[in-house]
Protein backbone atom coordinates (compact mmCIF):
# COMPACT_ATOMS: atom_id res chain seq x y z
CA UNK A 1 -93.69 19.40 -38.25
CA UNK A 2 -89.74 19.07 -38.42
CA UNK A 3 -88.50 19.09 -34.50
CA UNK A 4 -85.77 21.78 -33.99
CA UNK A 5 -82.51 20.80 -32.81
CA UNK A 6 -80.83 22.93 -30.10
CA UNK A 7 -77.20 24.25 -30.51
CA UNK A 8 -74.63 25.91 -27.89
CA UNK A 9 -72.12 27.95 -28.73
CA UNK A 10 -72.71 26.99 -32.52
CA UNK A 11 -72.60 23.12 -31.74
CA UNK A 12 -75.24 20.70 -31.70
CA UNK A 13 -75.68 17.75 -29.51
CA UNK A 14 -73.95 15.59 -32.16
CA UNK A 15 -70.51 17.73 -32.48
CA UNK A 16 -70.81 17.74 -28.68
CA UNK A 17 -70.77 13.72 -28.68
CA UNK A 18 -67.82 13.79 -30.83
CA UNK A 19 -65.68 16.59 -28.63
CA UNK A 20 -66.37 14.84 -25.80
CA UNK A 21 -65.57 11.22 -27.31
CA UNK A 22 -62.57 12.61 -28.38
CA UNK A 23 -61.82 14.53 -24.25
CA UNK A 24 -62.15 10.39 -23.16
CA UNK A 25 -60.38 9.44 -25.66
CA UNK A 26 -57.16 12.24 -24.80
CA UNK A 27 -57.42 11.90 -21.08
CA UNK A 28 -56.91 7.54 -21.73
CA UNK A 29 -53.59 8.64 -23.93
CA UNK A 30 -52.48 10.47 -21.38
CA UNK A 31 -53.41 8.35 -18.90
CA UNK A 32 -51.40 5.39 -20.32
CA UNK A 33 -48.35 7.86 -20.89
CA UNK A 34 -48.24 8.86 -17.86
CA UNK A 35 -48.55 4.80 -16.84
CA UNK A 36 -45.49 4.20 -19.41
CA UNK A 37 -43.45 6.84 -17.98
CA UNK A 38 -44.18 5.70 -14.12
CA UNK A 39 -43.17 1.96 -15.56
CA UNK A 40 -39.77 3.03 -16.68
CA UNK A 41 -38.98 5.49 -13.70
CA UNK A 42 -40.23 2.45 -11.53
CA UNK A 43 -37.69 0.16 -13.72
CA UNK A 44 -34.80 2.91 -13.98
CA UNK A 45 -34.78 3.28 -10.15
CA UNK A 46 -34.72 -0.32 -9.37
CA UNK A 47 -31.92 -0.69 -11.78
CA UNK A 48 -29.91 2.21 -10.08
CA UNK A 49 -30.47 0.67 -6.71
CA UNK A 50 -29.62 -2.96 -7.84
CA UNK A 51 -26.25 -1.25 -9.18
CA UNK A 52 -25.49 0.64 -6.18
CA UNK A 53 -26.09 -2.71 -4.04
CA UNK A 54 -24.62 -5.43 -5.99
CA UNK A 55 -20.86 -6.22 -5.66
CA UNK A 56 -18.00 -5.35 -7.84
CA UNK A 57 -15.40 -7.51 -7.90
CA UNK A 58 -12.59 -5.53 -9.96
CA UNK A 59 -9.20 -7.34 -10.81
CA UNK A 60 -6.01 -5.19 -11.96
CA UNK A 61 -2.92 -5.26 -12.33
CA UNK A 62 -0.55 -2.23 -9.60
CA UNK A 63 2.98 -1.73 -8.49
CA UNK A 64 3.75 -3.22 -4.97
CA UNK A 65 3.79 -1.09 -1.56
CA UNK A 66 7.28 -2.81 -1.27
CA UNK A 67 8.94 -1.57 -4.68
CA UNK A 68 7.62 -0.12 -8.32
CA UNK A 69 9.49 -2.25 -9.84
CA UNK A 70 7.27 -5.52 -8.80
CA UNK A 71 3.73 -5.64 -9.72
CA UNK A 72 1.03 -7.50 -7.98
CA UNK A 73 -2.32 -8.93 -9.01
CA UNK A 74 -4.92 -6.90 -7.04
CA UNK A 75 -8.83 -8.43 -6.43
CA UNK A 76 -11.21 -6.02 -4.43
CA UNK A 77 -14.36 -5.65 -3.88
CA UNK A 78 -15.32 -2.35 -4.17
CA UNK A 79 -19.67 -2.70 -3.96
CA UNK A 80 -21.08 -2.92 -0.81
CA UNK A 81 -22.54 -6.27 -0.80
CA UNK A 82 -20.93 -9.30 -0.77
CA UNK A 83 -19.41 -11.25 -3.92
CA UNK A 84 -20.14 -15.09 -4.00
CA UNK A 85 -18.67 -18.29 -5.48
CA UNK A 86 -16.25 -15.86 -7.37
CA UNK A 87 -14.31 -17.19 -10.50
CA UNK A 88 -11.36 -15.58 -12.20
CA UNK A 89 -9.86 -16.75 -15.22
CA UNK A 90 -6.98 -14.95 -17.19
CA UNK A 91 -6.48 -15.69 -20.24
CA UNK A 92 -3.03 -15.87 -21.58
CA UNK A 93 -2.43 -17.61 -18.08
CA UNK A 94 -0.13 -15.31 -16.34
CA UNK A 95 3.49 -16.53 -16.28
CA UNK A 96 6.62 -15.24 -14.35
CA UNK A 97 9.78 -14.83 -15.92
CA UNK A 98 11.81 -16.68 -13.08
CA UNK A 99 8.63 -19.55 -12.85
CA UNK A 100 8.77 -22.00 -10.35
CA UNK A 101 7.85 -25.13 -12.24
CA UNK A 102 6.56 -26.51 -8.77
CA UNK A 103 4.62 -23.56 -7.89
CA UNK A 104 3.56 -22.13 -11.45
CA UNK A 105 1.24 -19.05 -10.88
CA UNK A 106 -1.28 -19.46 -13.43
CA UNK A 107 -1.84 -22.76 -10.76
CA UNK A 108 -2.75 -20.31 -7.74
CA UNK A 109 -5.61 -21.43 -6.31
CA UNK A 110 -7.01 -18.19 -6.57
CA UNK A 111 -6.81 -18.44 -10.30
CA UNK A 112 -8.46 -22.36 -10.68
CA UNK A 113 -11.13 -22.87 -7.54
CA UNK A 114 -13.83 -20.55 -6.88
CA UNK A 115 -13.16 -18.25 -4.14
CA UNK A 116 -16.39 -18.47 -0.91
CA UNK A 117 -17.17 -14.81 -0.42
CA UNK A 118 -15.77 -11.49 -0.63
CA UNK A 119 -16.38 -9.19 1.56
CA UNK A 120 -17.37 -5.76 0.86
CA UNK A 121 -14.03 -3.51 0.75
CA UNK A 122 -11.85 -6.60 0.84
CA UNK A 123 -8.28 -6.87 -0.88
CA UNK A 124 -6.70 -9.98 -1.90
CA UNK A 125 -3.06 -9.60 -3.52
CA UNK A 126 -1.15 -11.99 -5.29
CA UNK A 127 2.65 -11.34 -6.12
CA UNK A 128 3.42 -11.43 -9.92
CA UNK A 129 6.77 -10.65 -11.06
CA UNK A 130 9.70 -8.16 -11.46
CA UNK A 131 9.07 -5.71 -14.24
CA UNK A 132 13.05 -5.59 -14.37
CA UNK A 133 13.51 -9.10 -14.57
CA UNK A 134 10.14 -9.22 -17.50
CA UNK A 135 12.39 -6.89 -19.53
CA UNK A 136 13.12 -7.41 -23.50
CA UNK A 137 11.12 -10.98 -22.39
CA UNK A 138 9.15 -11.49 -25.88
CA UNK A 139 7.86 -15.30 -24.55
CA UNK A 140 5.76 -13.25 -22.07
CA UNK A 141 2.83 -11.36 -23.20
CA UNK A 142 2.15 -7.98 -21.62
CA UNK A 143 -1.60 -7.92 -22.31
CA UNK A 144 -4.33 -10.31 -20.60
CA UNK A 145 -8.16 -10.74 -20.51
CA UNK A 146 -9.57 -11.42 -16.91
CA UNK A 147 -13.09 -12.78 -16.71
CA UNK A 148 -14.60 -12.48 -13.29
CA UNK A 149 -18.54 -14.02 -12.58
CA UNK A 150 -19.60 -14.82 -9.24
CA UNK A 151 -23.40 -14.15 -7.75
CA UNK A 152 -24.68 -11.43 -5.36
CA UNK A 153 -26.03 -12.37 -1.91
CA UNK A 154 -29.88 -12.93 -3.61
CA UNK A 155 -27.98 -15.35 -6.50
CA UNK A 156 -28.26 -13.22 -9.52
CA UNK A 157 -25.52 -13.89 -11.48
CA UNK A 158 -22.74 -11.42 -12.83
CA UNK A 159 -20.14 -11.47 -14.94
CA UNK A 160 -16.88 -8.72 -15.57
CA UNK A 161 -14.48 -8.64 -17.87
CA UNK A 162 -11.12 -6.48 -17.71
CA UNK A 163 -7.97 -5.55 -19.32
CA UNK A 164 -4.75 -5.69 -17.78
CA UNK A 165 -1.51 -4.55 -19.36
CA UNK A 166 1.52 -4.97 -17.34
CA UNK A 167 3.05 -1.95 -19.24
CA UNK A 168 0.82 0.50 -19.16
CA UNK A 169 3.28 2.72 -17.08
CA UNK A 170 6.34 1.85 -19.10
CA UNK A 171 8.53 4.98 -19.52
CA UNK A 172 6.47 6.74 -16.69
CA UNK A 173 8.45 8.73 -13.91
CA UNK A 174 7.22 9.14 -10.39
CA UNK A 175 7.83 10.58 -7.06
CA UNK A 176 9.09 8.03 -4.27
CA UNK A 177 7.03 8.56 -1.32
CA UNK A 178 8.11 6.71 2.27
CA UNK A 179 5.19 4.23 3.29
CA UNK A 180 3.72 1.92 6.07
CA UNK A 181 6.57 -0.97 4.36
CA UNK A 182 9.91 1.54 4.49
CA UNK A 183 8.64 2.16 8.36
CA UNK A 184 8.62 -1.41 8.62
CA UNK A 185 11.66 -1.42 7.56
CA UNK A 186 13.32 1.24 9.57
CA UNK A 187 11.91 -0.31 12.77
CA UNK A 188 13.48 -3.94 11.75
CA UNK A 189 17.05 -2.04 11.49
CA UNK A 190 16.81 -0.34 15.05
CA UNK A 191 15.44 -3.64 16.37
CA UNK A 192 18.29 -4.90 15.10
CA UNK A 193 21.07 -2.25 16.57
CA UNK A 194 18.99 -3.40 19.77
CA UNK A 195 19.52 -6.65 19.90
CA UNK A 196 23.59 -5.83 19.77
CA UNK A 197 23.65 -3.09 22.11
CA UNK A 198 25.87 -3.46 24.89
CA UNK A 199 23.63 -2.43 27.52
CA UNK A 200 20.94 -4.93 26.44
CA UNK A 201 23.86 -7.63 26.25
CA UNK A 202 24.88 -7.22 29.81
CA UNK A 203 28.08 -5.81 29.14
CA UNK A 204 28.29 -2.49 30.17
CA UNK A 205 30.05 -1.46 33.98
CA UNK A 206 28.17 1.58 35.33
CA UNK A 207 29.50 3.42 38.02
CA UNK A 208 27.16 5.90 39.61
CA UNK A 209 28.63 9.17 41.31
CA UNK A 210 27.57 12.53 42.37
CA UNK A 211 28.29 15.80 40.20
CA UNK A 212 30.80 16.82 42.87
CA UNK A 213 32.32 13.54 42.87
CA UNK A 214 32.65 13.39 38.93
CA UNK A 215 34.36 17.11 38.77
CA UNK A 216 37.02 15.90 41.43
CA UNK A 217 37.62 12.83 39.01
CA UNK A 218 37.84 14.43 36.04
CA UNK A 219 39.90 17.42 37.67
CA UNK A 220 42.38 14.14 39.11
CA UNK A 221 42.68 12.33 36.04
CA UNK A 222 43.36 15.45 33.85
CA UNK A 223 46.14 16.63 36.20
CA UNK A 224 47.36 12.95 37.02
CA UNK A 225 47.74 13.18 32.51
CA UNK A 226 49.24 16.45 32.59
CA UNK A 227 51.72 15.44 34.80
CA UNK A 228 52.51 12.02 32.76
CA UNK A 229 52.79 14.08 29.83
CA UNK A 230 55.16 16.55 31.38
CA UNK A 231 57.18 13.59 32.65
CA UNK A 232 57.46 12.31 29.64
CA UNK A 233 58.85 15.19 27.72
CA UNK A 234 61.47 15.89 30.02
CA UNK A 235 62.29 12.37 28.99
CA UNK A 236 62.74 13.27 26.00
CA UNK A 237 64.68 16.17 25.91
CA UNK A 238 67.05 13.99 27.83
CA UNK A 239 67.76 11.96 25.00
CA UNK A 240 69.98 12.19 21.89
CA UNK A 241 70.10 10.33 18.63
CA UNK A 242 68.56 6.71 17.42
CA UNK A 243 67.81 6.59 21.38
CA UNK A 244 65.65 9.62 21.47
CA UNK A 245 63.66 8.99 18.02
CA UNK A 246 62.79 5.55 19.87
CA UNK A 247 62.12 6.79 23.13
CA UNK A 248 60.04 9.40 21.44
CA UNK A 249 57.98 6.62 19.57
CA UNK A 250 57.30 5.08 23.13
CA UNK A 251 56.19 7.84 24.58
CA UNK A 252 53.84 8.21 21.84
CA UNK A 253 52.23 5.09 22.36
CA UNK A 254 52.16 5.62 25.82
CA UNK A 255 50.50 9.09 25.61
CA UNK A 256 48.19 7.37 23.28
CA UNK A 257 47.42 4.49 25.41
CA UNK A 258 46.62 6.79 28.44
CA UNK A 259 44.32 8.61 26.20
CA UNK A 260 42.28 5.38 25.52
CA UNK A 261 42.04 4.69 29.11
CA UNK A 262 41.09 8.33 30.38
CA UNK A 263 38.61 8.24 27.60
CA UNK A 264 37.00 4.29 28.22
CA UNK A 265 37.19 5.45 32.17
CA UNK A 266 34.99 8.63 31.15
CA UNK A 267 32.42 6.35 29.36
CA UNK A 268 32.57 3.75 32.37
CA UNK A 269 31.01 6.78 34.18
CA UNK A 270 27.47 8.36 34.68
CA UNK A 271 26.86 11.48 36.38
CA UNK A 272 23.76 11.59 37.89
């Protein structure tokens, strides 16, 4: 007698084994997908945070607070952890056109010794040259390669390389624009009108007198001139001839002279 074999929904126990071989089988590819997928998100986020964390250390070439006509080597770091033990080298060695053979730039210690730490945010500038004085000057070159490596604060090394053209912003226009250095400025000119100012120089005569006291003197001194001035053309109609033109030159001087004094005596004053 042949034993019957059962069936469910039109499968026997044999296509079952298979379907559910081939569920395992399914659910282990997924499974190990899914574990790829988690390995690379795991990986892609520690990579974003290492970038966000490390320092940058970024080294360009800018025009000067001071004037846009000088140009000034500019090192920041602009990460937010520290840089260490960090290198720069430039290569052609940056050259000014007026070099001073005893203090050559490409010598800068900043350029040949590694620098201890930068700080997060920090700014280190080094002065470079006059653009107007690098003018229709083919011995300098206008393009240079700076290579910065230096460590983060857990040692991993890192290494940047960047592109600086001093002419990128030949035959550019721009708007001048009154900073922190032209108020500098300013103040250093008033400082100096200061510093020669009679009153701080001890030699100004102050008289102090009452409003009353200053109308009476003024009202005295204008009538005491009015009176000199009447006097003195009666003079003159007195006189005739070469004697009159000179008398009337004297009495010019004069009138002139007692100007200056009424005016010096009203400055000599302060009415309180």
């Amino acid at each position: 007698m042949v034993p019957r074999m059962t069936t469910f929904w039109g499968l026997d126990a044999t296509a079952w084994a298979a379907l559910a071989a081939l569920g395992t089988f399914g659910l282990v590819l997924v499974a190990s997908i899914t574990a790829v997928a988690a390995f690379h998100q795991v990986r892609e986020s520690r990579r974003i945070r290492e970038e966000q964390t490390r320092p940058y250390v970024v080294v360009s070439v800018e025009p000067s607070p001071a004037s846009r006509q000088l140009l000034d080597v500019v090192i920041r770091n602009v990460g937010s952890t520290p840089a260490i033990g960090t290198r720069i080298e430039i290569e052609p060695p940056l050259k000014r056109a007026a070099e001073d053979d005893q203090f050559p730039l490409a010598k800068a210690r900043v350029f040949t010794e590694p620098i201890a730490l930068i700080a997060p945010g920090y700014t280190m500038t080094v002065f470079l040259d006059n653009g107007i004085e690098r003018k229709d000057r083919d011995d300098l070159p206008e393009v240079h390669t700076a290579t910065v490596t230096y460590a983060d604060s857990t040692g991993r090394p890192l290494r940047d390389t960047y592109t600086l053209d001093l002419a990128a912003q030949r035959g550019s226009t721009w708007i001048g624009v009154k900073g922190e250095h032209d108020a500098a400025k300013a103040l250093e000119v008033i400082a100096e009108s200061f510093s020669k100012a009679p009153l701080l120089t001890g030699q100004v005569e102050a008289v102090i007198e009452t409003r009353r006291g200053a109308g009476r003197r003024l009202a005295h001194e204008r009538q005491t001139a009015r009176a000199r001035h009447n006097k003195l053309m009666e003079m003159m109609g007195r006189t005739s001839g070469p004697e009159q033109a000179t008398s009337r030159a004297a009495d010019q001087a004069l009138v002139r002279k007692l100007k200056m004094m009424v005016k010096k005596a009203r400055t000599r004053h302060r009415v309180e």
